[in-house]
N, C-alpha and C. Protein backbone atom coordinates (compact mmCIF):
# COMPACT_ATOMS: atom_id res chain seq x y z
N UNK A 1 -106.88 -43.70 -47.00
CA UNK A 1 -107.93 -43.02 -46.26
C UNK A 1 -108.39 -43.92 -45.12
N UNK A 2 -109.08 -43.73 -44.01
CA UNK A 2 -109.42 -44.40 -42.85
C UNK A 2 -110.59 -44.38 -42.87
N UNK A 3 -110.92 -45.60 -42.31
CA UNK A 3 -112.40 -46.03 -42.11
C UNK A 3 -112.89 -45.72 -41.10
N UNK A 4 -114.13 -45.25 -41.56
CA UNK A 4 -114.77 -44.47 -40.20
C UNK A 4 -115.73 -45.68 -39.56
N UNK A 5 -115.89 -46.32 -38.81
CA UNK A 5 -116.51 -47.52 -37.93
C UNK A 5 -117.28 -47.68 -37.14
N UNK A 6 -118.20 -47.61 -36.84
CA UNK A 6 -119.26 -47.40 -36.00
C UNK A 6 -119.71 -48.90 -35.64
N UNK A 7 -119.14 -48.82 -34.37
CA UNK A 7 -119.19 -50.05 -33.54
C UNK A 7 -120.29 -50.47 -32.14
N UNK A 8 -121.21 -51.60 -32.17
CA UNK A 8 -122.39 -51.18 -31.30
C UNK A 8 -122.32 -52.41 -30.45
N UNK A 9 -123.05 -52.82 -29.66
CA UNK A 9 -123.91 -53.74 -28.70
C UNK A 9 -125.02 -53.06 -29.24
N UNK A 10 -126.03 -54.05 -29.55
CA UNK A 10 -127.19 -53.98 -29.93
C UNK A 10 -128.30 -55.06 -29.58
N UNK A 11 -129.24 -55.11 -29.04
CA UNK A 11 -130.15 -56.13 -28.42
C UNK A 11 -130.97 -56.91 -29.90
N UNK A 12 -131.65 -58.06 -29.76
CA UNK A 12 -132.24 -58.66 -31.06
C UNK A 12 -133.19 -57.50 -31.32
N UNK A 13 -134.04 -56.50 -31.20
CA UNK A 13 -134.86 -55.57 -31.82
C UNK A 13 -134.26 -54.29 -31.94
N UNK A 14 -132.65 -54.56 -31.77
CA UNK A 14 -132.01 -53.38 -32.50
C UNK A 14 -132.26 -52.06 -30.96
N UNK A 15 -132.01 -52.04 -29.86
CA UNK A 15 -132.10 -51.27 -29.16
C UNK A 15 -130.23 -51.16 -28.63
N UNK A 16 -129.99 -49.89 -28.63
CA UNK A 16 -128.60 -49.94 -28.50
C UNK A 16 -128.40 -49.25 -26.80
N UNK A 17 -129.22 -48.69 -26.18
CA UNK A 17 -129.48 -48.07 -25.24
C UNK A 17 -129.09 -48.76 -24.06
N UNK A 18 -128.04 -48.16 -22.90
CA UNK A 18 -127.76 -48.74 -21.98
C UNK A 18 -127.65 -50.49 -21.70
N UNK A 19 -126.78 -50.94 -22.74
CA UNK A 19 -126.28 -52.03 -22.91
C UNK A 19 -125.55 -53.06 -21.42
N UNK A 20 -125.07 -51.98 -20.56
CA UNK A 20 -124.77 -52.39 -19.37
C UNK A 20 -125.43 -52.90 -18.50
N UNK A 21 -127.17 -52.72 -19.15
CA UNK A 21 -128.24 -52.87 -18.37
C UNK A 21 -128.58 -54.66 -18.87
N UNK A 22 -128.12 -55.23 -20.32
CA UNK A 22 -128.69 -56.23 -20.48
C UNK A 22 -127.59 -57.44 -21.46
N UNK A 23 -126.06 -57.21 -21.75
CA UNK A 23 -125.37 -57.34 -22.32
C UNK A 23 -124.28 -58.55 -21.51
N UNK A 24 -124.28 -58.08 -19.97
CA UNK A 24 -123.46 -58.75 -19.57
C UNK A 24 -123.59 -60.16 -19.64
N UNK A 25 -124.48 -61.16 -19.54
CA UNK A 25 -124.21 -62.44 -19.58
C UNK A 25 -123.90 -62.79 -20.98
N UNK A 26 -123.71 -62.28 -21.64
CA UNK A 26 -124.12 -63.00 -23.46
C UNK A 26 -121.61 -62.29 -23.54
N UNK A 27 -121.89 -61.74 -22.46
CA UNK A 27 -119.62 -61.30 -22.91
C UNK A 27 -119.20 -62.35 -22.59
N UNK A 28 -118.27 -62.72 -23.16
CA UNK A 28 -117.50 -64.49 -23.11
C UNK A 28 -116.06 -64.11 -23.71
N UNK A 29 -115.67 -65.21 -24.26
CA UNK A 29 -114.19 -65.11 -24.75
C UNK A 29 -114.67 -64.76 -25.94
N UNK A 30 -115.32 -64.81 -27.05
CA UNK A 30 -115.59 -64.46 -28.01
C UNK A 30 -116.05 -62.86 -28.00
N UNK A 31 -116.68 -62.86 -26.92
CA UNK A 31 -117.17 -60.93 -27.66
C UNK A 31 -115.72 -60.63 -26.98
N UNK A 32 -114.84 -60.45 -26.29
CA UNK A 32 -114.02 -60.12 -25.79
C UNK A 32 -112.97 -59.91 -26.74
N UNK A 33 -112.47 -60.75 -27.54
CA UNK A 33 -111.93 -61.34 -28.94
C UNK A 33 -112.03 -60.06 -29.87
N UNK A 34 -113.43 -60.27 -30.11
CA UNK A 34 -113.99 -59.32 -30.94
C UNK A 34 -113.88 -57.74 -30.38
N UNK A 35 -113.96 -57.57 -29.56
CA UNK A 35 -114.01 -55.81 -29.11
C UNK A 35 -112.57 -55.80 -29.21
N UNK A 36 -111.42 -56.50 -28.88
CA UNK A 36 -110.18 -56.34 -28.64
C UNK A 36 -109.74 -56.07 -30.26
N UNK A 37 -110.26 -56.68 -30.93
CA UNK A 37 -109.77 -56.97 -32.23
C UNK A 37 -109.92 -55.31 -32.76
N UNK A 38 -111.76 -55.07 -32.26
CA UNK A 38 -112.31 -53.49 -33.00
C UNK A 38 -111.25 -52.44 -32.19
N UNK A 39 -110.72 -52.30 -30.97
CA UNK A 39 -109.62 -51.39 -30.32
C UNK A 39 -108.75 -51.65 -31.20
N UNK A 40 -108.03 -52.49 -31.32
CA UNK A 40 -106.60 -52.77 -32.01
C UNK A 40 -106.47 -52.18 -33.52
N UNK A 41 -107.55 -52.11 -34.17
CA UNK A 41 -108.02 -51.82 -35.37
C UNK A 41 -108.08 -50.26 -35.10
N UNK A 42 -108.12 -49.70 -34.12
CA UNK A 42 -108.60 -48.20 -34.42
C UNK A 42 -107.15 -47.25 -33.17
N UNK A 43 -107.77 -46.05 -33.92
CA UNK A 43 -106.49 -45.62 -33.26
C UNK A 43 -107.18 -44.04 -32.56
N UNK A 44 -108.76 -43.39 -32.82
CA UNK A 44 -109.25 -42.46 -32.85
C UNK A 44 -110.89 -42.96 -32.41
N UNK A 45 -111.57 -42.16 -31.54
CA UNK A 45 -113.05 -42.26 -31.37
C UNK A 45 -113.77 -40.90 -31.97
N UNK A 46 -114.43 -40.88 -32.41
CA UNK A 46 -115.64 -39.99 -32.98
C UNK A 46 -116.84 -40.30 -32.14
N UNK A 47 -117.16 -38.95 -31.15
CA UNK A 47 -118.45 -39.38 -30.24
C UNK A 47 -119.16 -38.24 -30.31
N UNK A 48 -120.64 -38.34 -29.98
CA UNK A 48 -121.66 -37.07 -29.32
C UNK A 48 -121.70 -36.72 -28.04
N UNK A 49 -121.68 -35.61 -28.41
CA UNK A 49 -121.53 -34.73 -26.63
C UNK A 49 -122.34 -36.07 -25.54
N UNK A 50 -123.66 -36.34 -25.76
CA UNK A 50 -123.86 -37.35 -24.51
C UNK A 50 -123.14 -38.46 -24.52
N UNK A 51 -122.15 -39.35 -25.50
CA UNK A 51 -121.58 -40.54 -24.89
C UNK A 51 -120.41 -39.58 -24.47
N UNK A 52 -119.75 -38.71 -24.90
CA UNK A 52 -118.40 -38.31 -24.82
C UNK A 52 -118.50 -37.90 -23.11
N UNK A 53 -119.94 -37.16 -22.78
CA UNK A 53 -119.98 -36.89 -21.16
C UNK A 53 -120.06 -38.45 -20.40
N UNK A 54 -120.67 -38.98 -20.75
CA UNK A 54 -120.65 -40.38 -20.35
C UNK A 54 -119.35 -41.14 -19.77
N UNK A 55 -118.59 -41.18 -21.69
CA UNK A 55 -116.90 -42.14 -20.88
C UNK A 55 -116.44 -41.26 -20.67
N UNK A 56 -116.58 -40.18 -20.51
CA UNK A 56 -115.59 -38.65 -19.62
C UNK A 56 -115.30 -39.07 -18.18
N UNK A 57 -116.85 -39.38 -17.84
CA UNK A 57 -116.73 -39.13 -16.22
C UNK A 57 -116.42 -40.77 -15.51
N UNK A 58 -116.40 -42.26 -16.84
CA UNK A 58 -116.47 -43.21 -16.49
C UNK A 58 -114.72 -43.93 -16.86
N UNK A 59 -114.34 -43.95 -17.61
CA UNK A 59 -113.31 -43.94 -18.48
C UNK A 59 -112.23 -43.88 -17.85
N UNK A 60 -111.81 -42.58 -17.08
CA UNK A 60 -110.56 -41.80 -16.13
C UNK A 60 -110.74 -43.21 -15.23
N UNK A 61 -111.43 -43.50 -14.15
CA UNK A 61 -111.39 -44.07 -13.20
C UNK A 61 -111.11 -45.48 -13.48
N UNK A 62 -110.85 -46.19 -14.52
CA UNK A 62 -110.88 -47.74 -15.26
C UNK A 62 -109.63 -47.78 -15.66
N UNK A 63 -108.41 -46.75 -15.66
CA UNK A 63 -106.94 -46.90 -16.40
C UNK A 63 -106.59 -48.63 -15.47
N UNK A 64 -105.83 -49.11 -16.33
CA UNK A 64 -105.77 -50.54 -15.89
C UNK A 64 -106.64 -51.42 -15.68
N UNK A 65 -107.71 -51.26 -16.32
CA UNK A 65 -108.60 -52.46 -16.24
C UNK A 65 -108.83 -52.79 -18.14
N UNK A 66 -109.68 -53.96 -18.15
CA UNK A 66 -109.79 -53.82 -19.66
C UNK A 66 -110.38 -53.00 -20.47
N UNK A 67 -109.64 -52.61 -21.35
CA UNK A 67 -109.83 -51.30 -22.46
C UNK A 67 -109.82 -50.15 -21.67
N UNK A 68 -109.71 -49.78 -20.54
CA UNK A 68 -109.02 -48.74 -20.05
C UNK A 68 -108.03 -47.54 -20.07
N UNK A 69 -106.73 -47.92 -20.11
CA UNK A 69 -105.85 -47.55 -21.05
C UNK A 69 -106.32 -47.35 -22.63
N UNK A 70 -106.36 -48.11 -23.30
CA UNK A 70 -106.71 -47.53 -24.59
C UNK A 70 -107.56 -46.61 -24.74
N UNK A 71 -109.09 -46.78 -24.13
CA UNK A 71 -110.09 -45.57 -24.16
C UNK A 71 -109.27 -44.40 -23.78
N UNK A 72 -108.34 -44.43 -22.26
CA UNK A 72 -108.07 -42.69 -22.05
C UNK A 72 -107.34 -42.47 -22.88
N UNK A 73 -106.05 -43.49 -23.43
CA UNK A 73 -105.04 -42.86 -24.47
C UNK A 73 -105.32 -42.47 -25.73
N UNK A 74 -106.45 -43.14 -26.31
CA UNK A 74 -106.71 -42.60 -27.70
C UNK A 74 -107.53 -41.95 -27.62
N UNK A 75 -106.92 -40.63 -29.42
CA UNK A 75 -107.46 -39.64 -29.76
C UNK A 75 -109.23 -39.45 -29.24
N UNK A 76 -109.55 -39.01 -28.93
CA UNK A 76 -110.98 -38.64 -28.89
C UNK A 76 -111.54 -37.27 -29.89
N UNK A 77 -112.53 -36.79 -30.55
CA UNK A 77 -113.49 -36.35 -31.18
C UNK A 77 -114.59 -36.17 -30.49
N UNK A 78 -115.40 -34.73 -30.76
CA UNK A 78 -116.77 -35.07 -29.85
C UNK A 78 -117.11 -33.75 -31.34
N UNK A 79 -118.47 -34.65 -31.37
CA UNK A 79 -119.39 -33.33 -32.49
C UNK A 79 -120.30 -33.21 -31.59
N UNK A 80 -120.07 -31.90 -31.24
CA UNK A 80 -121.63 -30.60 -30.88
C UNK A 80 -121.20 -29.30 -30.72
N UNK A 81 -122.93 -28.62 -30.85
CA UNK A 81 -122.98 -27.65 -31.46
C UNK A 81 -122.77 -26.98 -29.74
N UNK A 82 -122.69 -27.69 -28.45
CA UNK A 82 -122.71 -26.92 -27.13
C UNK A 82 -121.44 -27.08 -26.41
N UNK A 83 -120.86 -28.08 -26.42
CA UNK A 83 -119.33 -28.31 -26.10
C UNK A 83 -118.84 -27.35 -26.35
N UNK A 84 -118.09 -26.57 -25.14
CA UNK A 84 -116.57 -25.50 -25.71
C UNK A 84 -115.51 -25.89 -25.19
N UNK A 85 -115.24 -27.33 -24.37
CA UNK A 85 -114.18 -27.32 -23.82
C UNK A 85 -114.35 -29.19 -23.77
N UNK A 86 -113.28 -29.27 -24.14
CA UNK A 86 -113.63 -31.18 -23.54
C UNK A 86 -112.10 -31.71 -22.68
N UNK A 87 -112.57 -31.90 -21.33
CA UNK A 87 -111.23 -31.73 -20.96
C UNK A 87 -110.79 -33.91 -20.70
N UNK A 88 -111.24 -34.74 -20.93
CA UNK A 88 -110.92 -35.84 -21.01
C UNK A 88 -109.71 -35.80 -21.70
N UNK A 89 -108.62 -36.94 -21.28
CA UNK A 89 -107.34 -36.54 -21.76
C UNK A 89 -107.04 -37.15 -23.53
N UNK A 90 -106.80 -36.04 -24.16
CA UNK A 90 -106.27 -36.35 -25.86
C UNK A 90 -107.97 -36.16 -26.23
N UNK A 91 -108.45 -35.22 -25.94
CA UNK A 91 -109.97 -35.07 -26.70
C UNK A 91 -109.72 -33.70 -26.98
N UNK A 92 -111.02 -33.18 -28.27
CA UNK A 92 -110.93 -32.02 -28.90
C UNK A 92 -112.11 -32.08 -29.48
N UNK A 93 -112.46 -30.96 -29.00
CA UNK A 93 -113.96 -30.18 -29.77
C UNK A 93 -114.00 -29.99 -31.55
N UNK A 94 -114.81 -30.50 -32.50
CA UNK A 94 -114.87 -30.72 -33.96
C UNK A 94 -115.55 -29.47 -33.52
N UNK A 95 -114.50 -28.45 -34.57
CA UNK A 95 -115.13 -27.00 -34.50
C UNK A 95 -116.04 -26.63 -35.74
N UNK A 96 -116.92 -25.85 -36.41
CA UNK A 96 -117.03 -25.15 -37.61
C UNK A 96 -117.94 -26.28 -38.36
N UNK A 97 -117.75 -26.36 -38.88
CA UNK A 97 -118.54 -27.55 -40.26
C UNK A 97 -118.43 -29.37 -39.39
N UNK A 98 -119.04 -29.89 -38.93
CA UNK A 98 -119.00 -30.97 -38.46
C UNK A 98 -118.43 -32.01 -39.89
N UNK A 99 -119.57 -31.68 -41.07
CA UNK A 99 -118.93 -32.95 -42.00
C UNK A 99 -117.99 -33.04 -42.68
N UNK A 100 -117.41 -31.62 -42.41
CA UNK A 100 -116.20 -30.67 -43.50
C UNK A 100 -114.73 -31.62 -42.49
N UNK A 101 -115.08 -31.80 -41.06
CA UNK A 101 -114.18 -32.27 -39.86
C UNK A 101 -114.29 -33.35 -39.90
N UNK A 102 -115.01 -34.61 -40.24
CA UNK A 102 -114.90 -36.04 -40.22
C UNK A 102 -114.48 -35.96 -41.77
N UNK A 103 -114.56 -35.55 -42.74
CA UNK A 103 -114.12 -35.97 -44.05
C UNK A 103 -112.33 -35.68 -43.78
N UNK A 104 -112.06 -34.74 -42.94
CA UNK A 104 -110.83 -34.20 -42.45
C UNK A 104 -110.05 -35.36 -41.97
N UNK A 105 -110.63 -35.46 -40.93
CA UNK A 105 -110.03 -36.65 -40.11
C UNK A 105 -110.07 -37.89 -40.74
N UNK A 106 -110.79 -38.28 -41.73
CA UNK A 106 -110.88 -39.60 -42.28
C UNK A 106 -109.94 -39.52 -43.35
N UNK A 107 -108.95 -37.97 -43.93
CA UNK A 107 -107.98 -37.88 -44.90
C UNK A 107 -106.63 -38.27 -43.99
N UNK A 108 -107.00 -37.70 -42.91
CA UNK A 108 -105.05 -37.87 -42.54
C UNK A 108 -104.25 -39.64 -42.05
N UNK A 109 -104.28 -39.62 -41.82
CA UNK A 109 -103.01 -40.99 -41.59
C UNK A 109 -103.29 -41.51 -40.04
N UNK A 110 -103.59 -42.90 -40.45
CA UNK A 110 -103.71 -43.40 -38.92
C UNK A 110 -104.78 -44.68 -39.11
N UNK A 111 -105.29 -45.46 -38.26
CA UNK A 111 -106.35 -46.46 -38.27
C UNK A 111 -107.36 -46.05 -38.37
N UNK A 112 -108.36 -47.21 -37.95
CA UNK A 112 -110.22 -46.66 -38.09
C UNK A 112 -110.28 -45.63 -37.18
N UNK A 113 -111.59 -44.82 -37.36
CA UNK A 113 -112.56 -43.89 -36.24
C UNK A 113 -112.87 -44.64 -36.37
N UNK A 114 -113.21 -44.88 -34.75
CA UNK A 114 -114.74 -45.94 -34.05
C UNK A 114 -115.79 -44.67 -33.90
N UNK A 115 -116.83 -45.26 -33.83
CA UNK A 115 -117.83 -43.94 -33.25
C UNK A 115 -118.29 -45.44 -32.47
N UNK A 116 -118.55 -44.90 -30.71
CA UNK A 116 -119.40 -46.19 -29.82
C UNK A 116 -120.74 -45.24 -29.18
N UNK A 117 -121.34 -46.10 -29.20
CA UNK A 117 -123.02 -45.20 -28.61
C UNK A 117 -123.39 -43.88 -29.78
N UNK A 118 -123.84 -42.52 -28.85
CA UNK A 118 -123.72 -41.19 -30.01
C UNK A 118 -124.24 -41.85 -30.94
N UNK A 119 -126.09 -42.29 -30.60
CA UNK A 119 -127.41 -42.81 -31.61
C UNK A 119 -127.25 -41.49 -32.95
N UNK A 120 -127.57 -40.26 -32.20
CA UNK A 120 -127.92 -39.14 -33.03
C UNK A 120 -126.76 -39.38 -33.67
N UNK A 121 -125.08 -38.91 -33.48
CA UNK A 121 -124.70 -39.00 -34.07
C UNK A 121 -124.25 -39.72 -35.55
N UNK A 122 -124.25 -41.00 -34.92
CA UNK A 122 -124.71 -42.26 -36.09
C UNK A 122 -125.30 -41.94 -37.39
N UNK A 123 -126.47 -41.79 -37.23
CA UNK A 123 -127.68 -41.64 -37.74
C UNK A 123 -127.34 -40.11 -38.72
N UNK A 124 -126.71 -39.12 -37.87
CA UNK A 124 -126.36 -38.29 -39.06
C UNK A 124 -125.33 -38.37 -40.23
N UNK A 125 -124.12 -39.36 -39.25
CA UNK A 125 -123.08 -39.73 -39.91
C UNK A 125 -123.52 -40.39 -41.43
N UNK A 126 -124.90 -41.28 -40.90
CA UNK A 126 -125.33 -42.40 -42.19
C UNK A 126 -125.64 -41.74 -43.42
N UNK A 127 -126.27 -40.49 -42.80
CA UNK A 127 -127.12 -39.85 -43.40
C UNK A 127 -126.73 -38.90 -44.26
N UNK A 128 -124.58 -38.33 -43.79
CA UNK A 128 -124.16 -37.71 -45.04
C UNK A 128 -123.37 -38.44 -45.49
N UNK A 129 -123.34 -39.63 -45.71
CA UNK A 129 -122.46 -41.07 -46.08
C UNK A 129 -120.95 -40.86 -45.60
N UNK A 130 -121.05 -40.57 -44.05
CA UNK A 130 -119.44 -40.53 -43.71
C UNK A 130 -119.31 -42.13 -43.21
N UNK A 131 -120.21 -42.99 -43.34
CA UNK A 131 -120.06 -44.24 -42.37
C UNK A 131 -119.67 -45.58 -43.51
N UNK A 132 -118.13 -45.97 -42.85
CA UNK A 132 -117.60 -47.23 -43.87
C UNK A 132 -117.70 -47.98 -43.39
N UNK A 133 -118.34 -48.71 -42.03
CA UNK A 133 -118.39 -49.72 -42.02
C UNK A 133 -119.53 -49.53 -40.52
N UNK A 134 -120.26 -50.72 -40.41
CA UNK A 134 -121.30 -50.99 -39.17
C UNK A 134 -120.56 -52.47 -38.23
N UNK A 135 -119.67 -52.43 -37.51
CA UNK A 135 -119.69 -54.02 -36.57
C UNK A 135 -120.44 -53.78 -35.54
N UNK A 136 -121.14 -54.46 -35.88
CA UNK A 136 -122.06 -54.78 -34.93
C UNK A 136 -122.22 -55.58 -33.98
N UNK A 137 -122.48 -56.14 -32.50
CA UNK A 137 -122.56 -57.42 -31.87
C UNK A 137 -124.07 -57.09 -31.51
N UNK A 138 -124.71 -58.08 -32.14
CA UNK A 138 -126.22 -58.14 -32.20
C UNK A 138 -126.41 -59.75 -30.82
N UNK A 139 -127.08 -58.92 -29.93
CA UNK A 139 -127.66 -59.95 -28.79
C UNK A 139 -128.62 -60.96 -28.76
N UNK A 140 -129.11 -61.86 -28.29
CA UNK A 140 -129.92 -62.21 -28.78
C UNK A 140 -130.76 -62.56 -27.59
N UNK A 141 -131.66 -61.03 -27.47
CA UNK A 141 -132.46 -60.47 -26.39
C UNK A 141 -133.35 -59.42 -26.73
N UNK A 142 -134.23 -59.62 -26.45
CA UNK A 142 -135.23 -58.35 -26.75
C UNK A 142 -135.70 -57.24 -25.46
N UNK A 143 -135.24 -56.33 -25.51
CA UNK A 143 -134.81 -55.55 -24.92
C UNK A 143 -136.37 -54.46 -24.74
N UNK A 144 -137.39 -54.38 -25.68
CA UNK A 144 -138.58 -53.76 -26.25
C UNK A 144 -138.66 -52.65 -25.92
N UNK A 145 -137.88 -51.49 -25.29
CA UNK A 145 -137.73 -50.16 -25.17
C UNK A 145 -136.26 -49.41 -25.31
N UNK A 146 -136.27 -48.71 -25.46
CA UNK A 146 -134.57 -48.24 -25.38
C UNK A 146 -134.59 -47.31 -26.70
N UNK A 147 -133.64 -46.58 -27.01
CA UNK A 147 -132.76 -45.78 -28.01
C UNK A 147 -132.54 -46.69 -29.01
N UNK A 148 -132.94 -46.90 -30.17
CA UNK A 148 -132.84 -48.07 -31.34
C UNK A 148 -131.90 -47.13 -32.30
N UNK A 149 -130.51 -48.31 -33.30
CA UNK A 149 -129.64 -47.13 -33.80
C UNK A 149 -130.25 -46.72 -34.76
N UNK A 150 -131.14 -47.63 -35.50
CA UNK A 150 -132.30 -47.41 -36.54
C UNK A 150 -133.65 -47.17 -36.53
N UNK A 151 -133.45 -45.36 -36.85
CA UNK A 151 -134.67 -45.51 -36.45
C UNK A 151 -135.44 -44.26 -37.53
N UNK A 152 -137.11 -44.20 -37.88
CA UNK A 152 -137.68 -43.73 -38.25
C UNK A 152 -137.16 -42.23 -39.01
N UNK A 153 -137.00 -41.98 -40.29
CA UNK A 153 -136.38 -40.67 -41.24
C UNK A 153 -134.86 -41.38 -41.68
N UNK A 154 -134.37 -42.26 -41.46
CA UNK A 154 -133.26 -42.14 -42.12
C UNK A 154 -133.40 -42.46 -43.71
N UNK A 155 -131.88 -42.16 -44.79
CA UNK A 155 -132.48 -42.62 -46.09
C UNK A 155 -132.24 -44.20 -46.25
N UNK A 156 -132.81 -44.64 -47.22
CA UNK A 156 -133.21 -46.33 -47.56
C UNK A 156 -131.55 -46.25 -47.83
N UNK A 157 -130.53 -47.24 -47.04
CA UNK A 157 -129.38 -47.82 -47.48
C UNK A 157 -129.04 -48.90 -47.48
N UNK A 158 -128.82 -49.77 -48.54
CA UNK A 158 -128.54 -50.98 -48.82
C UNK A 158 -127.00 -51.31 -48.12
N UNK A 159 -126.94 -52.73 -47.50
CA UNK A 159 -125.76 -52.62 -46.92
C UNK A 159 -125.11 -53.94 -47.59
N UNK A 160 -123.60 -54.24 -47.74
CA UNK A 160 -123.12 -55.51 -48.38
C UNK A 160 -122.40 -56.03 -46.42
N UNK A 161 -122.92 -57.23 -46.84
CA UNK A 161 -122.17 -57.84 -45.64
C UNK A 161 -120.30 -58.42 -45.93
N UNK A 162 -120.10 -58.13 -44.66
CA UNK A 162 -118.29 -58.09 -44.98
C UNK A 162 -117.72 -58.89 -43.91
N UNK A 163 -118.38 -59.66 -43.06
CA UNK A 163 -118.01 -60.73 -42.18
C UNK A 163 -119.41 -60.96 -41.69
N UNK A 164 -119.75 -62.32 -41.23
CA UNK A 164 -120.58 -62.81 -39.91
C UNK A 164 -120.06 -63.63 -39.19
N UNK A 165 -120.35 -63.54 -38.19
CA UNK A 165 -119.80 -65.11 -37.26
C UNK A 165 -120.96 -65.16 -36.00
N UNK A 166 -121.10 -66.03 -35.80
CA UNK A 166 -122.17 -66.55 -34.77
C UNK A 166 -121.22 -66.91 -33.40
N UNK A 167 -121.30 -66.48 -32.26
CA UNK A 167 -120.52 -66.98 -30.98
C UNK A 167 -121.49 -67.74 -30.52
N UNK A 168 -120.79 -68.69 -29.91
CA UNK A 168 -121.36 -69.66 -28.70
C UNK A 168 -122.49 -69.39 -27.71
N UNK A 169 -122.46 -67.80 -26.87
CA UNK A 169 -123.07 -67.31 -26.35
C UNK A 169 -124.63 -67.45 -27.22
N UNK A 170 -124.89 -67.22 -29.06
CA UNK A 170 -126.08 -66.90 -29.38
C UNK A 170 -125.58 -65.21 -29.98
N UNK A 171 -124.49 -64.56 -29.72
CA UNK A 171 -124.15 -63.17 -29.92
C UNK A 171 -124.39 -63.28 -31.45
N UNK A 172 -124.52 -62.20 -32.58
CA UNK A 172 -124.59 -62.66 -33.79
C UNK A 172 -122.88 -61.48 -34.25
N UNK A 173 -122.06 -61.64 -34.51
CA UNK A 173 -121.09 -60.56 -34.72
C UNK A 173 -120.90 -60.27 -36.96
N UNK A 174 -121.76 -59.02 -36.68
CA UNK A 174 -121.56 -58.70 -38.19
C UNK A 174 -121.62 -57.57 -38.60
N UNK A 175 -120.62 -57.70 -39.47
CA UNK A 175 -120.18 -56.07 -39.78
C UNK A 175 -120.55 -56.02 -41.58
N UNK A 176 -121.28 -54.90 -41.95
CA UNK A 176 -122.06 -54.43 -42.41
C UNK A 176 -121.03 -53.04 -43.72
N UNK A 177 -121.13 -52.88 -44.91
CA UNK A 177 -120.41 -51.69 -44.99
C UNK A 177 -122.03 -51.08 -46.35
N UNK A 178 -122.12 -50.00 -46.00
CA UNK A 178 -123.01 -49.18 -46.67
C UNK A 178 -122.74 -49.43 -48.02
N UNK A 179 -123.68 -50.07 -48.76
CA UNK A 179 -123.63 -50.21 -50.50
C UNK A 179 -123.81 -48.89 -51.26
N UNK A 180 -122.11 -49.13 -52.32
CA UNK A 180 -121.90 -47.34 -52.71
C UNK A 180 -122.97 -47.47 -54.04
N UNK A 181 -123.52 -46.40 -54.27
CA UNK A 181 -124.00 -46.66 -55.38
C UNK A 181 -123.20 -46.50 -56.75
């Protein structure tokens, strides 16, 4: 079965929101390392209609730069209930039952789903336990406004830690997998 992955930039108070805005000095050879490692590992994205419009319109224009190619070539996923058409190339609208379609996709054959950005989504994912694992690159910046991935109504989930590593930069890199009961 495949691990579904939900992979972030996240500021020290947990704000995941427009990362482009406060992320760049803390990327080095180490977060670089690390994101290359989370691509190589996955072979499929799981997104929400707003990130999926996002690397739609950003994504196409980056073929040949880093992670470029990989973003347009791999599978894409988008859950919503307003999408009827997703025309980014190798993407497809999750039709009918959203959790009935990630339990789907997490049966057939292939590497991790990443899910990147897509807060709401996240957060629902957590919430019907489709989520096997959290890597996280936690900044170490306080950011004090923004879209936080944790946030207020979700249920109490205990998490077991499954790597940490500290980069040079101060980055904290740790990935997290939801404790089964």
């Amino acid at each position: 079965m495949r691990k579904l992955v939900v992979s972030e930039f996240l500021s020290a108070d947990g704000v995941m929101e427009a990362p482009h805005e406060w992320h760049g000095p803390y990327f080095d050879d180490d977060m670089a390392g690390a994101v290359s490692a989370q691509m190589d590992a996955s072979d499929a994205l799981l997104l929400g209609r707003t990130t999926y419009d996002g690397f739609a319109a950003a994504w196409p224009a980056m073929a040949g730069q880093p992670g470029g190619d990989h973003m347009n070539g791999i599978a894409k996923f988008v859950v919503s209930a307003t999408l009827e058409k997703a025309d980014w190339n190798n993407s497809t609208v999750l039709a009918g039952d959203p959790a009935a379609a990630v339990r789907e996709l997490k049966q057939r054959d292939g590497a991790n789903i990443t899910v990147m950005g897509s807060a709401t989504l996240v957060r629902w994912l957590l919430g019907q336990g489709l989520v096997d694992e959290f890597d996280l690159l936690v900044h170490p910046i306080v950011v004090g406004r923004g879209k936080r991935l944790f946030q207020d109504g979700l249920p109490r989930t205990p998490f077991t830690v499954v790597s940490s590593e500290m980069f040079a930069s101060g980055v904290h890199h740790v990935v997290y997998a939801p404790r089964k009961a």
